[in-house]
N, C-alpha and C. Protein backbone atom coordinates (compact mmCIF):
# COMPACT_ATOMS: atom_id res chain seq x y z
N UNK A 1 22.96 50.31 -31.32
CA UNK A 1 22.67 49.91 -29.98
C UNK A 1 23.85 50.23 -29.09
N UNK A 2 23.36 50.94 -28.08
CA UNK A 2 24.49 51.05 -27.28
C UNK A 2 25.38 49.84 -26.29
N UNK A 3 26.43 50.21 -25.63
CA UNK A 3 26.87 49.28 -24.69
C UNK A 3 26.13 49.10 -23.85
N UNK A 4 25.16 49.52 -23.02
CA UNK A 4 24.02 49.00 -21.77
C UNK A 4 23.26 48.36 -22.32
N UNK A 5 22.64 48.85 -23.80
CA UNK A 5 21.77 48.03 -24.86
C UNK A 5 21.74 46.39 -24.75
N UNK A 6 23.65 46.54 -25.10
CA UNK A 6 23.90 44.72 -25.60
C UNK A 6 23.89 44.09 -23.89
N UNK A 7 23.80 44.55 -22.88
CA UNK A 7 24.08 44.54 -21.98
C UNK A 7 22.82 43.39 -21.30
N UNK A 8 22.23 44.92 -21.13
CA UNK A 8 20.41 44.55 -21.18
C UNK A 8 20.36 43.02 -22.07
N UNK A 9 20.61 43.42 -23.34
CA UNK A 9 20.00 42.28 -24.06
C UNK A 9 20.48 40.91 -23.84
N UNK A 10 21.16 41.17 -23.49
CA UNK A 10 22.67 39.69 -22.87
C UNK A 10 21.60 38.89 -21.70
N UNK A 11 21.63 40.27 -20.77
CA UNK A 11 20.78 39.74 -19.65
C UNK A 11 19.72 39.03 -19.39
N UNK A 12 18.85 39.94 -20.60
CA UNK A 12 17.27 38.56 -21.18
C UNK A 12 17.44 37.63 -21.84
N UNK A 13 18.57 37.53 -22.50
CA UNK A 13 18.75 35.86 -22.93
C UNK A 13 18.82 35.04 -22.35
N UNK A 14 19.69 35.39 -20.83
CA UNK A 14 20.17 34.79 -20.16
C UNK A 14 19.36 34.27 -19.16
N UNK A 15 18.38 35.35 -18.76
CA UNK A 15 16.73 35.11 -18.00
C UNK A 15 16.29 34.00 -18.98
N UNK A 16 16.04 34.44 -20.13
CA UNK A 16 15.03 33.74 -21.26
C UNK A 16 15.32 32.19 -21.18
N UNK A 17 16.90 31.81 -21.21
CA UNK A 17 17.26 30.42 -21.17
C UNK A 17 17.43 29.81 -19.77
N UNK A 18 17.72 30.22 -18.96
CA UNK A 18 17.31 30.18 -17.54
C UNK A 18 16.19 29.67 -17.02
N UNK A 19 15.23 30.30 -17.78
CA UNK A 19 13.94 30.13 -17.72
C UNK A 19 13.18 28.98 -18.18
N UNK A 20 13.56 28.80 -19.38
CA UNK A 20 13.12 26.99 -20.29
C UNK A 20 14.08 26.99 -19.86
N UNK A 21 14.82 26.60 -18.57
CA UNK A 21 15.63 25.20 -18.00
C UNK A 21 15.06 24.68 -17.18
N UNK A 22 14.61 26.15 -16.24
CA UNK A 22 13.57 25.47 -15.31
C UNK A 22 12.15 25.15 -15.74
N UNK A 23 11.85 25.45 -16.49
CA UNK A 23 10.38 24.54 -17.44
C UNK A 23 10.43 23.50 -17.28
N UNK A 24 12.00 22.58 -17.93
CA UNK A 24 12.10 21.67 -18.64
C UNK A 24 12.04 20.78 -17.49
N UNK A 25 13.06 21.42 -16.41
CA UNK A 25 13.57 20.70 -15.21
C UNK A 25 11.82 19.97 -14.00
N UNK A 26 11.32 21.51 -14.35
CA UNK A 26 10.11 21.51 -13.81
C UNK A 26 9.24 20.04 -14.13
N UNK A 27 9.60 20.14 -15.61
CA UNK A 27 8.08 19.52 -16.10
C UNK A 27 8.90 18.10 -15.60
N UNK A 28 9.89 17.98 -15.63
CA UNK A 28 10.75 16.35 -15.62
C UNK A 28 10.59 15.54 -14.06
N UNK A 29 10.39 16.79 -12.81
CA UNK A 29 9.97 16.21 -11.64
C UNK A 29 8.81 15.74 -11.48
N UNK A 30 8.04 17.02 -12.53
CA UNK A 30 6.78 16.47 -12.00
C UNK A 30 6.20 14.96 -12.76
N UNK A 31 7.24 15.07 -13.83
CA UNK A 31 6.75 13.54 -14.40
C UNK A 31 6.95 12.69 -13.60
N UNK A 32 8.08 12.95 -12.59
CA UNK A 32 8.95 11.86 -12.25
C UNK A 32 7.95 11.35 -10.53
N UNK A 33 7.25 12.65 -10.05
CA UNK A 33 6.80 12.68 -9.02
C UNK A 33 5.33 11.59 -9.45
N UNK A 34 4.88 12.04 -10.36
CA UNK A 34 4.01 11.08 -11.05
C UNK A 34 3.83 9.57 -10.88
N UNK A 35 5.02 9.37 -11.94
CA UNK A 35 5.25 7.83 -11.95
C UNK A 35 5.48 7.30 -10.36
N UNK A 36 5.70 7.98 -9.70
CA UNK A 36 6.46 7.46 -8.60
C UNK A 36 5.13 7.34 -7.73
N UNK A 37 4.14 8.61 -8.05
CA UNK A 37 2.59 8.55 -7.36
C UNK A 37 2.11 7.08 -7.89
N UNK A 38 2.01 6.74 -8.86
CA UNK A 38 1.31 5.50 -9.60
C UNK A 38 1.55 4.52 -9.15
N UNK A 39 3.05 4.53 -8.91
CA UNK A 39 3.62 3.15 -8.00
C UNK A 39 2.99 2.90 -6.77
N UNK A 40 2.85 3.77 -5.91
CA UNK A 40 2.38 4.20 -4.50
C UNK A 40 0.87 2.76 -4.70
N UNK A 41 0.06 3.98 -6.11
CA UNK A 41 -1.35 3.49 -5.67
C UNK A 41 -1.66 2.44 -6.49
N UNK A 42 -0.42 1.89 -6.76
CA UNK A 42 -0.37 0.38 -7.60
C UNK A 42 -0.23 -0.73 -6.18
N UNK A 43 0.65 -0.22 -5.56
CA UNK A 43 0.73 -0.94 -4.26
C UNK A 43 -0.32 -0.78 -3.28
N UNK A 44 -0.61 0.16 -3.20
CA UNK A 44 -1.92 0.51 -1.90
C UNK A 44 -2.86 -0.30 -2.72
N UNK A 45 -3.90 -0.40 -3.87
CA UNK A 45 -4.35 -1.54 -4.54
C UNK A 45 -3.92 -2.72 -4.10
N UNK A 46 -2.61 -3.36 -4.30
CA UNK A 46 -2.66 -4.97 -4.15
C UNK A 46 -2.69 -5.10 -2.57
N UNK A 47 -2.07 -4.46 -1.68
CA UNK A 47 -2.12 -4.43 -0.31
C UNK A 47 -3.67 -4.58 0.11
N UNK A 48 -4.51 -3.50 -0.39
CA UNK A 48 -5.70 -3.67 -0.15
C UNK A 48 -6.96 -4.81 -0.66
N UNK A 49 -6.34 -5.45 -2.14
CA UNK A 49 -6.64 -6.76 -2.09
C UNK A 49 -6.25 -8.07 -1.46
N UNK A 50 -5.23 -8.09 -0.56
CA UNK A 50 -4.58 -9.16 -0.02
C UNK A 50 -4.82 -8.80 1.28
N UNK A 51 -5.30 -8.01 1.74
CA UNK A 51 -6.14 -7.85 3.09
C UNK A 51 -7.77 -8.59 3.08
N UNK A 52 -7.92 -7.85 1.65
CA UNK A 52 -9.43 -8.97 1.48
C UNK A 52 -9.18 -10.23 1.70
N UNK A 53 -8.33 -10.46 1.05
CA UNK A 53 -8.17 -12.26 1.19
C UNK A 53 -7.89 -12.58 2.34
N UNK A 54 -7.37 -12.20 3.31
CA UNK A 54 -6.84 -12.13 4.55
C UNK A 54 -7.97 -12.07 5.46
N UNK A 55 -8.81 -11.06 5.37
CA UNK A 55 -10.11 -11.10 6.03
C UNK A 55 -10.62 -12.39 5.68
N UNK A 56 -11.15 -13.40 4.61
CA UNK A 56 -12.01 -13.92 4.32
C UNK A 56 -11.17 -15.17 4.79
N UNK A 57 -10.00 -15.34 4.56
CA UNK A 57 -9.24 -16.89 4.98
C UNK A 57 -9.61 -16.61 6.56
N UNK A 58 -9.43 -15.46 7.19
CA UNK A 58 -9.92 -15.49 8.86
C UNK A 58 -11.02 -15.90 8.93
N UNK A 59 -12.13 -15.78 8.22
CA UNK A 59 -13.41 -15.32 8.85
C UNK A 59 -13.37 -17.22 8.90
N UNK A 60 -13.14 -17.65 7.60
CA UNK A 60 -13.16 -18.89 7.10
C UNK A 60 -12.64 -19.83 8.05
N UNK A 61 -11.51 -19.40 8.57
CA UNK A 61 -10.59 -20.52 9.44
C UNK A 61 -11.35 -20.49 10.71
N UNK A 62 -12.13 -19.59 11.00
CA UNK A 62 -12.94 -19.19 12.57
C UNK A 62 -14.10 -19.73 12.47
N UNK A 63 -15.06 -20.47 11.75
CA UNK A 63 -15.83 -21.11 11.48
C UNK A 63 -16.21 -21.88 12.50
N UNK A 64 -17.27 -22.38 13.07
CA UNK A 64 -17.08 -23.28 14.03
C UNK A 64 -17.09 -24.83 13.63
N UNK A 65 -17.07 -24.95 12.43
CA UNK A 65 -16.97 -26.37 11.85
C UNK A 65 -15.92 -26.17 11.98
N UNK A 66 -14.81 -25.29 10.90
CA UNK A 66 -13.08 -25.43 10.87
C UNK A 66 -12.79 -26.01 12.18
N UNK A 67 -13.01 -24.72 13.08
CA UNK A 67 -12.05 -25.03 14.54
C UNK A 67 -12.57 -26.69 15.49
N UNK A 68 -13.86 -27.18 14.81
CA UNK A 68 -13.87 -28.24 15.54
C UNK A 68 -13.27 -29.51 14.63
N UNK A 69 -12.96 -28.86 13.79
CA UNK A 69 -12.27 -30.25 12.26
C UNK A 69 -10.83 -29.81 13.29
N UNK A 70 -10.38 -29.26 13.66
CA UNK A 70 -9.11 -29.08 13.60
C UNK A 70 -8.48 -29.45 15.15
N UNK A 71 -9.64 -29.18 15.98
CA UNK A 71 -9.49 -29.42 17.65
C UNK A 71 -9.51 -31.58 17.26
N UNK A 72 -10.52 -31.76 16.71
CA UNK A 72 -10.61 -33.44 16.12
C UNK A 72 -9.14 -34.05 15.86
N UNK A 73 -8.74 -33.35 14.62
CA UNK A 73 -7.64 -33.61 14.29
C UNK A 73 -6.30 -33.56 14.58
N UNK A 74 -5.90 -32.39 15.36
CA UNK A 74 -4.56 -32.03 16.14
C UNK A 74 -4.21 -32.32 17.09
N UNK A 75 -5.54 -31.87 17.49
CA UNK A 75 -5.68 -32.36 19.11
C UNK A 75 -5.92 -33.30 19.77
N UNK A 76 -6.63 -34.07 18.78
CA UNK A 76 -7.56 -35.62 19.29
C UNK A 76 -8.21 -35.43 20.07
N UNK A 77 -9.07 -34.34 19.70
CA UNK A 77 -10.00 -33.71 21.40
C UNK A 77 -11.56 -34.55 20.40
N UNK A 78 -12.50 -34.47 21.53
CA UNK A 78 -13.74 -35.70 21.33
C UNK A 78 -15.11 -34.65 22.11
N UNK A 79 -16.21 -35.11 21.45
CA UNK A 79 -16.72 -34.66 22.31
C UNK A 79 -17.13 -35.78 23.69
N UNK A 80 -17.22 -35.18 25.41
CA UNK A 80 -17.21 -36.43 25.96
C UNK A 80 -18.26 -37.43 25.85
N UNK A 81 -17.89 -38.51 26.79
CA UNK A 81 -19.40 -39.99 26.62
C UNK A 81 -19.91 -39.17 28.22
N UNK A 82 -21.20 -39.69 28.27
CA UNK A 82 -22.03 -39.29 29.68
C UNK A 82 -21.30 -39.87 30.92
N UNK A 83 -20.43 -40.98 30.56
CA UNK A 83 -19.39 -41.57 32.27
C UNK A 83 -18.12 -40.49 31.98
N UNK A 84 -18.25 -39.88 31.15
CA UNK A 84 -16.89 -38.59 31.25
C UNK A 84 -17.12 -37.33 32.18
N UNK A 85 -18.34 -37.20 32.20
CA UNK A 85 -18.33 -35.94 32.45
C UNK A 85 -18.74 -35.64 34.08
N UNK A 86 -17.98 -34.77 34.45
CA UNK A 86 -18.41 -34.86 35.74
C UNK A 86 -18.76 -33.04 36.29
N UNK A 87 -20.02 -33.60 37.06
CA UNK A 87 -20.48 -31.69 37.67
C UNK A 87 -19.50 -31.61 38.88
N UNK A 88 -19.34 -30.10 38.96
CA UNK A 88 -19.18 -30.18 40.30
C UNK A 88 -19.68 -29.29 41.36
N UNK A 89 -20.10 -29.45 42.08
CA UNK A 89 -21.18 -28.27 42.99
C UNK A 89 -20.47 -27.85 44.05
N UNK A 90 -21.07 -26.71 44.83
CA UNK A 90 -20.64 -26.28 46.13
C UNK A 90 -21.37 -26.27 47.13
């Protein structure tokens, strides 16, 4: 083999291992991009169940029983007696 021979051949090793580095490197982001995706839609999941709950404690607290248990109670609001109430015209 000549001197350009070992030359050449030097050179494709050097491609060759070069090459499975970036494989290796390759395959290791994309694992890494992975796990890191999973996390994402591990969270977008619980976010999107705790919005459910969130919707339903609203819908719940907006009730018109709740808000009049609670106008009763906080407020000490009543509904009025007939000498309470007064019209007023123009």
């Amino acid at each position: 083999m000549s001197r350009t021979g070992y030359w050449l051949f030097g050179l494709l090793v050097v491609a060759v291992l070069a090459s499975a580095v970036a494989v290796v490197y390759s395959k290791y982001l994309s694992r890494k991009h992975f796990v890191a995706l999973q996390e994402i839609q591990a969270e977008q999941e619980r976010i999107g169940i705790e919005w459910g709950r969130l919707q339903l404690e609203e819908s719940t607290l907006a009730t018109h029983s709740e808000v009049e248990k609670k106008a009763r109670d906080r407020l000490k609001m009543h509904l009025p007696n007939f000498n309470e109430i007064v019209v007023i015209r123009r």
